[in-house]
C-alpha atoms as a PDB file:
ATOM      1  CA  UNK A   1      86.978 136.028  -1.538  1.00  0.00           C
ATOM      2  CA  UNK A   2      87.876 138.816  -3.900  1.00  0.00           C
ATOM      3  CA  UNK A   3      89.624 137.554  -6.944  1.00  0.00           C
ATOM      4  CA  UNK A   4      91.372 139.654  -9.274  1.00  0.00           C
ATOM      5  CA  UNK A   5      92.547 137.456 -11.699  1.00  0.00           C
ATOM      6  CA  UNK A   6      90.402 134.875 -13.876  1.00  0.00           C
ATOM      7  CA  UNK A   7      92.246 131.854 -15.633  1.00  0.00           C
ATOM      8  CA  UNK A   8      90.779 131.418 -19.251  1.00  0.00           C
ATOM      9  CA  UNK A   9      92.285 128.279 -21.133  1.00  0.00           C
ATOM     10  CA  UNK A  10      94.068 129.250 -24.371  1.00  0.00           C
ATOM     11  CA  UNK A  11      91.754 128.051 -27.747  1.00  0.00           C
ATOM     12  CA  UNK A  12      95.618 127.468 -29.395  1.00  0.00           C
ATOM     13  CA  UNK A  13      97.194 124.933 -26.366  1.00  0.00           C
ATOM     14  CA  UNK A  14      94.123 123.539 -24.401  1.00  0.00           C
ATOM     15  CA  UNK A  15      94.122 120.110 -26.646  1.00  0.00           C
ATOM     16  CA  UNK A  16      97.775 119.888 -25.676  1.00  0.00           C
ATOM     17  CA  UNK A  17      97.351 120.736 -22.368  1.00  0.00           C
ATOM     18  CA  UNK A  18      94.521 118.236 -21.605  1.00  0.00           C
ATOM     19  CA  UNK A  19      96.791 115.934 -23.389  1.00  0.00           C
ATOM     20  CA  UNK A  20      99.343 115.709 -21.110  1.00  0.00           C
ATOM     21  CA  UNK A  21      97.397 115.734 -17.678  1.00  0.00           C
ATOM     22  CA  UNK A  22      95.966 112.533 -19.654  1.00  0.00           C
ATOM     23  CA  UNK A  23      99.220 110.953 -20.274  1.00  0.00           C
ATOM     24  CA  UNK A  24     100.600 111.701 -16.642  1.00  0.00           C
ATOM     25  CA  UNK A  25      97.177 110.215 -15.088  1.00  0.00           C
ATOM     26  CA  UNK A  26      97.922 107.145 -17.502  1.00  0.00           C
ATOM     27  CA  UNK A  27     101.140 107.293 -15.433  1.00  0.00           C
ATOM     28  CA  UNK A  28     103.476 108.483 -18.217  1.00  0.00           C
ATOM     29  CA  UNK A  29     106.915 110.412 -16.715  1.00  0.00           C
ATOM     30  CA  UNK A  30     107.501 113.527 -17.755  1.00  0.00           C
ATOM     31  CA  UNK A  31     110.355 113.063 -19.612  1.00  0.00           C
ATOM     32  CA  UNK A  32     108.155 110.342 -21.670  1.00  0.00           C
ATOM     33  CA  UNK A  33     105.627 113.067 -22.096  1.00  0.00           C
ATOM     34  CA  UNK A  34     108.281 115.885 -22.969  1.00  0.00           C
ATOM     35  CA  UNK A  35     109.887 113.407 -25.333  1.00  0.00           C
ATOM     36  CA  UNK A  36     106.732 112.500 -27.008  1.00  0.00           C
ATOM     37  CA  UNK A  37     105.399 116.205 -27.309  1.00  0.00           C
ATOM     38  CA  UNK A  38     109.050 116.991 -28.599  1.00  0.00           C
ATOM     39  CA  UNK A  39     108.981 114.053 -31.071  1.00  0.00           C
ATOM     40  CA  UNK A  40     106.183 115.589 -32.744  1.00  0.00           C
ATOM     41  CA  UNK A  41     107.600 119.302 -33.223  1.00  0.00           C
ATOM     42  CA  UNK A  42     105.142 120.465 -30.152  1.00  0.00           C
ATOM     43  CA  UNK A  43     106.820 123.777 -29.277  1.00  0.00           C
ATOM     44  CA  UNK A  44     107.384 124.622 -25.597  1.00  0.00           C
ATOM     45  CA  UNK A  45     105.308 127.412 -23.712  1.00  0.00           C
ATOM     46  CA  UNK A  46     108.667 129.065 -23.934  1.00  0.00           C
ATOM     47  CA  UNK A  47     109.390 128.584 -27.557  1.00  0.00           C
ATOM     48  CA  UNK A  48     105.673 129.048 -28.552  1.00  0.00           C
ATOM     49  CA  UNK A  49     105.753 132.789 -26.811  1.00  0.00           C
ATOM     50  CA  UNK A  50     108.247 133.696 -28.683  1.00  0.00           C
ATOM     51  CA  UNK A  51     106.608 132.107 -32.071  1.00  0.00           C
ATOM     52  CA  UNK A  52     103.831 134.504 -31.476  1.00  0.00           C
ATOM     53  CA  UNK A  53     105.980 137.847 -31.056  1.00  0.00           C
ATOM     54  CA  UNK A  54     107.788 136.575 -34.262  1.00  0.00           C
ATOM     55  CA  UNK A  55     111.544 136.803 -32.084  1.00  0.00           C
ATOM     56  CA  UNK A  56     113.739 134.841 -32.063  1.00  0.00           C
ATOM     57  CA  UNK A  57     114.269 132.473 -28.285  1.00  0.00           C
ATOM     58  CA  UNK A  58     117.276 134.165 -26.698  1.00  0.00           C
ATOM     59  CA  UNK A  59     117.042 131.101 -24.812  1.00  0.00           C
ATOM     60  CA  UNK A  60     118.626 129.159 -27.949  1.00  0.00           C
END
């Protein structure tokens, strides 16, 4: 198998990440997990991207 690609788990979002393959094994939905993560001012992978660029989300 010749792989090109390796997946390395970003330092800034692997806490939140691990997080919510917890809650969904714990059988949370994923709107309970999206409204939880968005209850605490957790920025989406979408949002965050754009945080890092410093733009502004053209997607609101």
């Amino acid at each position: 198998m010749n792989c090109r690609f390796i997946a390395l788990p970003d330092p800034e979002t692997v806490s939140i990440v691990k997080r919510i393959f917890h809650m969904r094994c714990m059988g949370n939905s994923f709107r309970s997990i999206a409204a939880a993560l968005n209850q605490e001012g957790i920025p989406s992978p979408r949002t965050l991207y754009y945080q890092q660029l410093k733009k502004k989300n053209i997607f609101f």
